[in-house]
PDB file of N, CA and C in Angstrom:
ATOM      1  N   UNK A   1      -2.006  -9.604  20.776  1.00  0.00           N
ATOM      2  CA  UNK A   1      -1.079  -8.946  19.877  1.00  0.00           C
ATOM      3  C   UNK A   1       0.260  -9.691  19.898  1.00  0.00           C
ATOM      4  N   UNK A   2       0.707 -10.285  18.571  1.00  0.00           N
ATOM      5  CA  UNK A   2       2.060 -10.752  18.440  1.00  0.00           C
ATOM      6  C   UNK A   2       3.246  -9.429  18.949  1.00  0.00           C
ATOM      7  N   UNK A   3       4.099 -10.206  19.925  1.00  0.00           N
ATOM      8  CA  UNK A   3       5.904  -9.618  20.236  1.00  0.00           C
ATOM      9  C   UNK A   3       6.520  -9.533  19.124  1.00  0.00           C
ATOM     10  N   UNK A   4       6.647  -8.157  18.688  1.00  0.00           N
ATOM     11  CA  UNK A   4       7.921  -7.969  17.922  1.00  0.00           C
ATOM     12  C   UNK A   4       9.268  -9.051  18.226  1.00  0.00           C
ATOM     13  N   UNK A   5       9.738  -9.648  16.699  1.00  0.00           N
ATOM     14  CA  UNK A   5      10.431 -10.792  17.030  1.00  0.00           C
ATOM     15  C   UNK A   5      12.000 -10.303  16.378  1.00  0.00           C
ATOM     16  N   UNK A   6      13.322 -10.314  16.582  1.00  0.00           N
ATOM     17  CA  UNK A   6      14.389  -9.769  16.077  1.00  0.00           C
ATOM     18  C   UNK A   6      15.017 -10.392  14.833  1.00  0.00           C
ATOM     19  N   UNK A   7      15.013 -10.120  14.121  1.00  0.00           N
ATOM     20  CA  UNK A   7      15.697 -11.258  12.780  1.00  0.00           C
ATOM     21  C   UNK A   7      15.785 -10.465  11.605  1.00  0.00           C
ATOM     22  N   UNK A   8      16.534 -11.500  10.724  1.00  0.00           N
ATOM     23  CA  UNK A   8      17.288 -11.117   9.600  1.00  0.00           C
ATOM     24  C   UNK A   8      15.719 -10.833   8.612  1.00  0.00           C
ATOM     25  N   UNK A   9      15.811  -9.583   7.559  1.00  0.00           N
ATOM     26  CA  UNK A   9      14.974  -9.376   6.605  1.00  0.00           C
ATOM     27  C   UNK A   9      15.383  -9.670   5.316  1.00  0.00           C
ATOM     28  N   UNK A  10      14.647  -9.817   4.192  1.00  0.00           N
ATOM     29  CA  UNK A  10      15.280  -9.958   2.841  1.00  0.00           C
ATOM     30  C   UNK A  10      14.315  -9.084   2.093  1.00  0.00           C
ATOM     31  N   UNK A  11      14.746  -7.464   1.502  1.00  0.00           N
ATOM     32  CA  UNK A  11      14.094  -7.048   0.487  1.00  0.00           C
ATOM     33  C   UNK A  11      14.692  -8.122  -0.849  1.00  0.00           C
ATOM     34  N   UNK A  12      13.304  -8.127  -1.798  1.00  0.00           N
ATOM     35  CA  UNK A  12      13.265  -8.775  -2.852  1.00  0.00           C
ATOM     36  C   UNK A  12      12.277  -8.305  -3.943  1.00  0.00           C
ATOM     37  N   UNK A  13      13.134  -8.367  -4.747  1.00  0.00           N
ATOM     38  CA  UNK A  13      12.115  -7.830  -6.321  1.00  0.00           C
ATOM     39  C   UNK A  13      11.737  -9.496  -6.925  1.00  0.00           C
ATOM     40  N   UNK A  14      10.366  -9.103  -7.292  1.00  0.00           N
ATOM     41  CA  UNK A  14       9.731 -10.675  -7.465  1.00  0.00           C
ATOM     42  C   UNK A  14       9.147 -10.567  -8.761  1.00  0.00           C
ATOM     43  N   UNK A  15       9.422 -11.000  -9.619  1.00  0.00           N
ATOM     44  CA  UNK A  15       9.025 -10.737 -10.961  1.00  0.00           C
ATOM     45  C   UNK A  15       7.741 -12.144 -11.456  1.00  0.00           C
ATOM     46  N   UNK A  16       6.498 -11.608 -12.142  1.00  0.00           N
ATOM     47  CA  UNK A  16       5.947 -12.641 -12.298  1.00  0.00           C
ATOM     48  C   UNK A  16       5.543 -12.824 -13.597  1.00  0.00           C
ATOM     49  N   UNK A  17       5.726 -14.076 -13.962  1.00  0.00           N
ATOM     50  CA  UNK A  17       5.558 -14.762 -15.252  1.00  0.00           C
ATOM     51  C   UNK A  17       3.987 -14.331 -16.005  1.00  0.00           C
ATOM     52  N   UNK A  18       4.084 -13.133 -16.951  1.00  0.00           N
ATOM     53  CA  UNK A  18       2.739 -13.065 -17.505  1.00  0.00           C
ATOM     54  C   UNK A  18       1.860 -14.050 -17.908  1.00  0.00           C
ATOM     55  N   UNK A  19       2.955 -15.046 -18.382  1.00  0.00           N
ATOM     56  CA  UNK A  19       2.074 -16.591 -19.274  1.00  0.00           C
ATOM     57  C   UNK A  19       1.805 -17.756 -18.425  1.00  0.00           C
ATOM     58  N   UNK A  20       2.272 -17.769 -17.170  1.00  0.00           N
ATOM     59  CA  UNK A  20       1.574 -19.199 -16.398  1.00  0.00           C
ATOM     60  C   UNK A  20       0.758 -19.858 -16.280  1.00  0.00           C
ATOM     61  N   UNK A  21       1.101 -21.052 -15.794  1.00  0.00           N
ATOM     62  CA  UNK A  21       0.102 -22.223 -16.404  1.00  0.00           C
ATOM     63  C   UNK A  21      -1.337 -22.161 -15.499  1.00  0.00           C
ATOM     64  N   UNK A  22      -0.957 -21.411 -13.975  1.00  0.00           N
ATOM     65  CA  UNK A  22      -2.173 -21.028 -13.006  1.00  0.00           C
ATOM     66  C   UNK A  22      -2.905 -20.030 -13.067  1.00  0.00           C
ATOM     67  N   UNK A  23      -2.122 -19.132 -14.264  1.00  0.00           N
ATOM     68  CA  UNK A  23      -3.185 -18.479 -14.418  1.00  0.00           C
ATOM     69  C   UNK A  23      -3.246 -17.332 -13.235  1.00  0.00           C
ATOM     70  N   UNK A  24      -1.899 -16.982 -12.599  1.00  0.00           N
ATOM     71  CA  UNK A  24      -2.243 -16.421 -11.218  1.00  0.00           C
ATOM     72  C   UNK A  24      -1.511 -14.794 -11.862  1.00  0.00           C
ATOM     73  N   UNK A  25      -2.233 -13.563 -11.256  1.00  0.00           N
ATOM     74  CA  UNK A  25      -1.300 -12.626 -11.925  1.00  0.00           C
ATOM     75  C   UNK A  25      -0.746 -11.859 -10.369  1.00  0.00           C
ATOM     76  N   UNK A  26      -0.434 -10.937 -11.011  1.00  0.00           N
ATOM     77  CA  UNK A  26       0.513 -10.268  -9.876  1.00  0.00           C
ATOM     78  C   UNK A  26      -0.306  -9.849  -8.705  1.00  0.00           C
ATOM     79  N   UNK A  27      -1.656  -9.327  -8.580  1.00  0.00           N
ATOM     80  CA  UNK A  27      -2.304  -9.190  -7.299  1.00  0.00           C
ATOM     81  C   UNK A  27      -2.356 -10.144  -6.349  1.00  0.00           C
ATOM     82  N   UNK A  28      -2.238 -11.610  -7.166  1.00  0.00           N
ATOM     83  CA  UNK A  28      -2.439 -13.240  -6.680  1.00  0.00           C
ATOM     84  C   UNK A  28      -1.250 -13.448  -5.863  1.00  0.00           C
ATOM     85  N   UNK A  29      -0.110 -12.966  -6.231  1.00  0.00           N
ATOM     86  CA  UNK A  29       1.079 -13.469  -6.209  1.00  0.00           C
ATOM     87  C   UNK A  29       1.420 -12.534  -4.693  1.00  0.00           C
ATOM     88  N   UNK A  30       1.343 -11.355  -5.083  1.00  0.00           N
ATOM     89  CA  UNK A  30       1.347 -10.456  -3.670  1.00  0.00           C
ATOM     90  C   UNK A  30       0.276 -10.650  -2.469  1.00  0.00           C
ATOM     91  N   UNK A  31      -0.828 -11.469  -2.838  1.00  0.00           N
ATOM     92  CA  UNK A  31      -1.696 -11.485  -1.784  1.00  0.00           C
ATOM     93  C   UNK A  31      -0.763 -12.945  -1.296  1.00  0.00           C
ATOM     94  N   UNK A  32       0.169 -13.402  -1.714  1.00  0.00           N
ATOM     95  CA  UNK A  32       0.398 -14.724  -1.194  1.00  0.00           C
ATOM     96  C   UNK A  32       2.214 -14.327  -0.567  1.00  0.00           C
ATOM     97  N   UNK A  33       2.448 -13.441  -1.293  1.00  0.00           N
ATOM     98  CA  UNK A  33       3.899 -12.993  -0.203  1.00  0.00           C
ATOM     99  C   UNK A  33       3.358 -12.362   0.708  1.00  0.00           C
ATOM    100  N   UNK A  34       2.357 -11.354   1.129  1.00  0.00           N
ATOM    101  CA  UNK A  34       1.595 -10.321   2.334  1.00  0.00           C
ATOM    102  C   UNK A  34       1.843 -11.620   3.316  1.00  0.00           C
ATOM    103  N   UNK A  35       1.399 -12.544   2.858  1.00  0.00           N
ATOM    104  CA  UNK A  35       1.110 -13.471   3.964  1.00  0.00           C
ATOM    105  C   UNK A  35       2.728 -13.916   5.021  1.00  0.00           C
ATOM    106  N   UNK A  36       3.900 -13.717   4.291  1.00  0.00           N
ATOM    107  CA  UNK A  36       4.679 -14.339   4.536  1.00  0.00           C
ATOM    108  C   UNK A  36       5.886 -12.990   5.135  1.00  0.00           C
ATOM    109  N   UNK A  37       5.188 -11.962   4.732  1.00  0.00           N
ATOM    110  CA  UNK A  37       6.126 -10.545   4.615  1.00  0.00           C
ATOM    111  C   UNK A  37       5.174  -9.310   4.569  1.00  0.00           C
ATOM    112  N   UNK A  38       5.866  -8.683   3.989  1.00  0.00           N
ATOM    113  CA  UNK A  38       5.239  -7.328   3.740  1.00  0.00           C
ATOM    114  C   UNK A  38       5.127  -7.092   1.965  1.00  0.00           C
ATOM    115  N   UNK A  39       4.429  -6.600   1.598  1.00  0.00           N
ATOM    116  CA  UNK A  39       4.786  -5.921  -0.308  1.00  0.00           C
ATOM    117  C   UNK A  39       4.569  -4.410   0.461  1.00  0.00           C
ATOM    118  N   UNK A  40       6.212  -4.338  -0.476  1.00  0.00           N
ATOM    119  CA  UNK A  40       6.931  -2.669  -0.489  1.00  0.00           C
ATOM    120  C   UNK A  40       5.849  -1.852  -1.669  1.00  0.00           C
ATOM    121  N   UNK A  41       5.827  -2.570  -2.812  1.00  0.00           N
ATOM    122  CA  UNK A  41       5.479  -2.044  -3.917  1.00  0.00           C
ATOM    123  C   UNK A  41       4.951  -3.017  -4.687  1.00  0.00           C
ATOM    124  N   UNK A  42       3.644  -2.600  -5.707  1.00  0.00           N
ATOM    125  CA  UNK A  42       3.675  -3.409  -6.835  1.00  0.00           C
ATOM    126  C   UNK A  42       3.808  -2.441  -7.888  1.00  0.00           C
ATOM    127  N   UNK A  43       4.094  -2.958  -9.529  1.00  0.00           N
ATOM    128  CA  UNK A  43       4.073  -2.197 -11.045  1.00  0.00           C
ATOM    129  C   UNK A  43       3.449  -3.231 -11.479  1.00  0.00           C
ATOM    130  N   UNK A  44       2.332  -3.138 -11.289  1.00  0.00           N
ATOM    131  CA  UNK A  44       1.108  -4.273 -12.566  1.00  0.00           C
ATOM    132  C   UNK A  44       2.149  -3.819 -13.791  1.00  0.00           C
ATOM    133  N   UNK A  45       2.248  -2.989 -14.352  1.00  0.00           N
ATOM    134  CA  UNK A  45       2.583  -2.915 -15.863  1.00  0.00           C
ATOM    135  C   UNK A  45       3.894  -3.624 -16.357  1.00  0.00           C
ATOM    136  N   UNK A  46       4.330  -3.385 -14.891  1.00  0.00           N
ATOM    137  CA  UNK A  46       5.919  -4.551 -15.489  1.00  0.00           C
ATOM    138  C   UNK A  46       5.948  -5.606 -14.957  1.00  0.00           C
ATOM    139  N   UNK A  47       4.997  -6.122 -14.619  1.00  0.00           N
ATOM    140  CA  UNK A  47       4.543  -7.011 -13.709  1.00  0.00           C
ATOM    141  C   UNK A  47       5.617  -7.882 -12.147  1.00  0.00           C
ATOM    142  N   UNK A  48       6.090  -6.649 -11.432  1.00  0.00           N
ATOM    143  CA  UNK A  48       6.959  -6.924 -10.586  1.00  0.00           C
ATOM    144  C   UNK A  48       6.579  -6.179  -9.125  1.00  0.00           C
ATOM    145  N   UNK A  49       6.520  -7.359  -8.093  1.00  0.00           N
ATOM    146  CA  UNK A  49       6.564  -7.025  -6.448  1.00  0.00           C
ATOM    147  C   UNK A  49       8.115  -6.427  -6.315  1.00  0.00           C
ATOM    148  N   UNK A  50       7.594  -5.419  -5.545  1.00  0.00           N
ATOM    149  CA  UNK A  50       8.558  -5.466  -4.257  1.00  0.00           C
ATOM    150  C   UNK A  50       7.974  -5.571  -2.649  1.00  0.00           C
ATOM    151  N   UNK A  51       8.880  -6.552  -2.342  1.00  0.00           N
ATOM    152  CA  UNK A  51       8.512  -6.771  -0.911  1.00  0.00           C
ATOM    153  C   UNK A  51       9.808  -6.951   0.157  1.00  0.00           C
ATOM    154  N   UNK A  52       9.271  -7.274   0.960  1.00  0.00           N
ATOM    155  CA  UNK A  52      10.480  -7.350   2.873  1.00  0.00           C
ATOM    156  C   UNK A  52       9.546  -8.592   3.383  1.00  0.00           C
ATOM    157  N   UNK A  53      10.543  -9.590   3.554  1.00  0.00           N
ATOM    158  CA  UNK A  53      10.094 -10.936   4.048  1.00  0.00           C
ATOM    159  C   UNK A  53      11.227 -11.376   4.948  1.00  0.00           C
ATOM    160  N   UNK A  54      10.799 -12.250   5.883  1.00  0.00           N
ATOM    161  CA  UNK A  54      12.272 -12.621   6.916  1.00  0.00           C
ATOM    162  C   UNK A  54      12.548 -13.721   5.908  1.00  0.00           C
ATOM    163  N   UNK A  55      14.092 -13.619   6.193  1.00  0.00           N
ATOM    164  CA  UNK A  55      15.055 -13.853   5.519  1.00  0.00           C
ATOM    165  C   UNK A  55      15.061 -15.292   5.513  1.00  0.00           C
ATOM    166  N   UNK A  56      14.627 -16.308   6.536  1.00  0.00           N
ATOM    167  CA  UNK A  56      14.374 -17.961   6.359  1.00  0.00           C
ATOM    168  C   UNK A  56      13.286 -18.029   5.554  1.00  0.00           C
ATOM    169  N   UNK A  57      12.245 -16.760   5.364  1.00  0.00           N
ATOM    170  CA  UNK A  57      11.015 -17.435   4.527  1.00  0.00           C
ATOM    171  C   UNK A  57      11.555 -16.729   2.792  1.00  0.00           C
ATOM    172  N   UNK A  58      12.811 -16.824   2.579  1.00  0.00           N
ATOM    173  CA  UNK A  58      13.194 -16.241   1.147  1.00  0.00           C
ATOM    174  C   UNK A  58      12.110 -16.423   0.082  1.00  0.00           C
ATOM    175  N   UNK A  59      11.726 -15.757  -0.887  1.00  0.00           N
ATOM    176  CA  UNK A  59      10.401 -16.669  -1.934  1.00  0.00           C
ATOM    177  C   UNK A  59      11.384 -17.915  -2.605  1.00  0.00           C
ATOM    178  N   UNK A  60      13.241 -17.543  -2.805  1.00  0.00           N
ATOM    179  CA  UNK A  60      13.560 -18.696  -3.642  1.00  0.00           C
ATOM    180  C   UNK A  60      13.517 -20.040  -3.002  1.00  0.00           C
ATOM    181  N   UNK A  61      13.125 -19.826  -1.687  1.00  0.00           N
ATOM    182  CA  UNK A  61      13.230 -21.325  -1.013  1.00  0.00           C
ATOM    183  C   UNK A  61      11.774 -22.528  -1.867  1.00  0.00           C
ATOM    184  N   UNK A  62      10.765 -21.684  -1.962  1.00  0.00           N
ATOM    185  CA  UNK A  62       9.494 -22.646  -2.558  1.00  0.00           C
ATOM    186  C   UNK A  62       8.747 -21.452  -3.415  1.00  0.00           C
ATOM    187  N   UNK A  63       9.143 -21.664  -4.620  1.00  0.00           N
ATOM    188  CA  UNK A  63       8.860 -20.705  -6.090  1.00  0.00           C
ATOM    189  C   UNK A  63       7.408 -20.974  -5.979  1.00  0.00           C
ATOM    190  N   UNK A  64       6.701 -20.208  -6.429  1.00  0.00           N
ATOM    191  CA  UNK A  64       5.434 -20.050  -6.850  1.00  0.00           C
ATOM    192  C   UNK A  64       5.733 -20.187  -8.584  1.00  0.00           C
ATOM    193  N   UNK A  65       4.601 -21.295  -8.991  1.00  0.00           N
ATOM    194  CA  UNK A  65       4.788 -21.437 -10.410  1.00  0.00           C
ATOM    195  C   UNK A  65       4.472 -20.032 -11.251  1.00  0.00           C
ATOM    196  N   UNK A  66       3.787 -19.282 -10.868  1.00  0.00           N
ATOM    197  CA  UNK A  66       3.665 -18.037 -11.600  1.00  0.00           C
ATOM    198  C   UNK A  66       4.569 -16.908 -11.421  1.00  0.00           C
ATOM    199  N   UNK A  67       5.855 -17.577 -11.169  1.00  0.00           N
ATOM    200  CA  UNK A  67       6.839 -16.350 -10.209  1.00  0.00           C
ATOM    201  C   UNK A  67       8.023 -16.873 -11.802  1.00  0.00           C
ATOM    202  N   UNK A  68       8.560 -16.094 -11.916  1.00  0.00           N
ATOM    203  CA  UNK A  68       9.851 -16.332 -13.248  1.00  0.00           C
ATOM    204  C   UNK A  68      11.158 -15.833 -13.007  1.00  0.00           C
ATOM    205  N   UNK A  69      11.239 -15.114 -11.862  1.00  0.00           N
ATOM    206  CA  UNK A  69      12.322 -14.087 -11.032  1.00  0.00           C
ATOM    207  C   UNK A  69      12.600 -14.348 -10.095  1.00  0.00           C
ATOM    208  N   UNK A  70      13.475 -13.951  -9.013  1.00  0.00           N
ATOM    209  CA  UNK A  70      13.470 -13.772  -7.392  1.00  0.00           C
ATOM    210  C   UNK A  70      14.565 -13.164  -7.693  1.00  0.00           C
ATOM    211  N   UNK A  71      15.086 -11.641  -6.918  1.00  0.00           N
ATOM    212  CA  UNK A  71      16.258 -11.406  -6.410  1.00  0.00           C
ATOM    213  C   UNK A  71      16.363 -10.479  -5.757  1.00  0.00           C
ATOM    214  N   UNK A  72      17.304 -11.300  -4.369  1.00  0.00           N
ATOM    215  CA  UNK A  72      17.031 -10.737  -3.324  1.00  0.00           C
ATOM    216  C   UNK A  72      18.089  -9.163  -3.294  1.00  0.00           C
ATOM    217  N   UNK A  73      17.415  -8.171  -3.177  1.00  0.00           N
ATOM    218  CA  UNK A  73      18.387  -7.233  -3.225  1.00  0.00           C
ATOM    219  C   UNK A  73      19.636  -6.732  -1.708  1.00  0.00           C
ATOM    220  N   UNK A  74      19.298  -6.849  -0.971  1.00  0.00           N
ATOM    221  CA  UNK A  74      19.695  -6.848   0.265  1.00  0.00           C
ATOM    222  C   UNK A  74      18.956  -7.576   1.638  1.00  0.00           C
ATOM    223  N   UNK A  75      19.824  -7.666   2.352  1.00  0.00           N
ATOM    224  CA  UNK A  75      19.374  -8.322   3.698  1.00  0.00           C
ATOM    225  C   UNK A  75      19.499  -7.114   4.299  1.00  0.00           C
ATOM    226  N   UNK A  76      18.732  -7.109   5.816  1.00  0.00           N
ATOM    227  CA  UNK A  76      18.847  -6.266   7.099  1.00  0.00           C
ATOM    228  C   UNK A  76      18.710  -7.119   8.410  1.00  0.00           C
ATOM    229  N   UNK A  77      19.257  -6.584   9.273  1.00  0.00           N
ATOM    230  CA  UNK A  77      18.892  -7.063  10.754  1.00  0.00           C
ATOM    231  C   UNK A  77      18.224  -6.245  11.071  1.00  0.00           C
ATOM    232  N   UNK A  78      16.874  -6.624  11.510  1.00  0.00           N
ATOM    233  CA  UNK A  78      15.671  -5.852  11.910  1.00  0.00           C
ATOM    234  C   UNK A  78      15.762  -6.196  13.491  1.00  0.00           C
ATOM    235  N   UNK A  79      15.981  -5.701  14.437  1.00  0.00           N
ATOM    236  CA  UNK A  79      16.347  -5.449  16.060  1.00  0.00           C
ATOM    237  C   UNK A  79      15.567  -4.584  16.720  1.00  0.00           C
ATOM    238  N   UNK A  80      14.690  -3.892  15.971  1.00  0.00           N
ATOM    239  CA  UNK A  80      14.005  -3.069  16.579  1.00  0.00           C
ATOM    240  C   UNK A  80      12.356  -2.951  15.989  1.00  0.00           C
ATOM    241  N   UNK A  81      11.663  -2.641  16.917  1.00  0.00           N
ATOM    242  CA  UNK A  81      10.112  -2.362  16.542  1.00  0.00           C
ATOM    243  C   UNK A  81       9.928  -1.297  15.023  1.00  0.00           C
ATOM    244  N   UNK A  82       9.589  -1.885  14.161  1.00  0.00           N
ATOM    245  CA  UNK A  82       9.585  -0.276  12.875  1.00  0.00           C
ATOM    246  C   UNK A  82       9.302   0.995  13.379  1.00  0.00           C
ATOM    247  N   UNK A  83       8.337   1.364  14.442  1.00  0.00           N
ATOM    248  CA  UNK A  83       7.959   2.783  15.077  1.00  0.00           C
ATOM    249  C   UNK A  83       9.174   3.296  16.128  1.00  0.00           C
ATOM    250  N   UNK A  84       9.932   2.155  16.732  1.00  0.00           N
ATOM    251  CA  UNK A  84      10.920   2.242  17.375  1.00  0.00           C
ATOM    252  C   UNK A  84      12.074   2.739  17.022  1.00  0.00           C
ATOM    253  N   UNK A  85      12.694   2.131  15.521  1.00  0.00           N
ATOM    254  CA  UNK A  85      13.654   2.394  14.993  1.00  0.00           C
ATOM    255  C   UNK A  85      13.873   3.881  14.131  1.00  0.00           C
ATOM    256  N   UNK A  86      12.675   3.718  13.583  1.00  0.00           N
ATOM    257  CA  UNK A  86      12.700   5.488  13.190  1.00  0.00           C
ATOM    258  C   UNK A  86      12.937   6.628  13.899  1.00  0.00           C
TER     259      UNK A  86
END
């Protein structure tokens, strides 16, 4: 089992490009931030993630071509275990 590690978070609304050239849609796009973070939320219909990713792995650092958005709405210092902090 990975140690809870202390660091900066970045919620972010991730908006994805209906017309891309990969062809990737929004389930694609969230199965590929999960990897890097968490997804808070998806709206297939407006086609926009929300997710919580540490804050060095921002999505604006390396865009996904099917991504048309990024903005990060707030940062947090996460210092504590999530079951801990509640």
């Amino acid at each position: 089992m990975e140690r809870w590690k202390v660091m900066w978070m970045s919620n972010c609304l991730i908006m994805v490009n209906r017309h891309n050239d990969d062809a990737n849609n929004v389930t694609d796009i969230a199965a590929a931030v999960a990897e890097m973070g968490s997804v808070v939320a998806i709206d297939e219909r407006e086609h926009v993630i929300e997710a919580a990713v540490p804050a060095q792995r921002d999505p604006h650092a390396a865009p996904d071509p099917g991504v048309s958005y990024v903005r990060c709405v707030f940062n947090y210092f996460c210092g504590n275990e999530p079951r801990k902090a509640a």
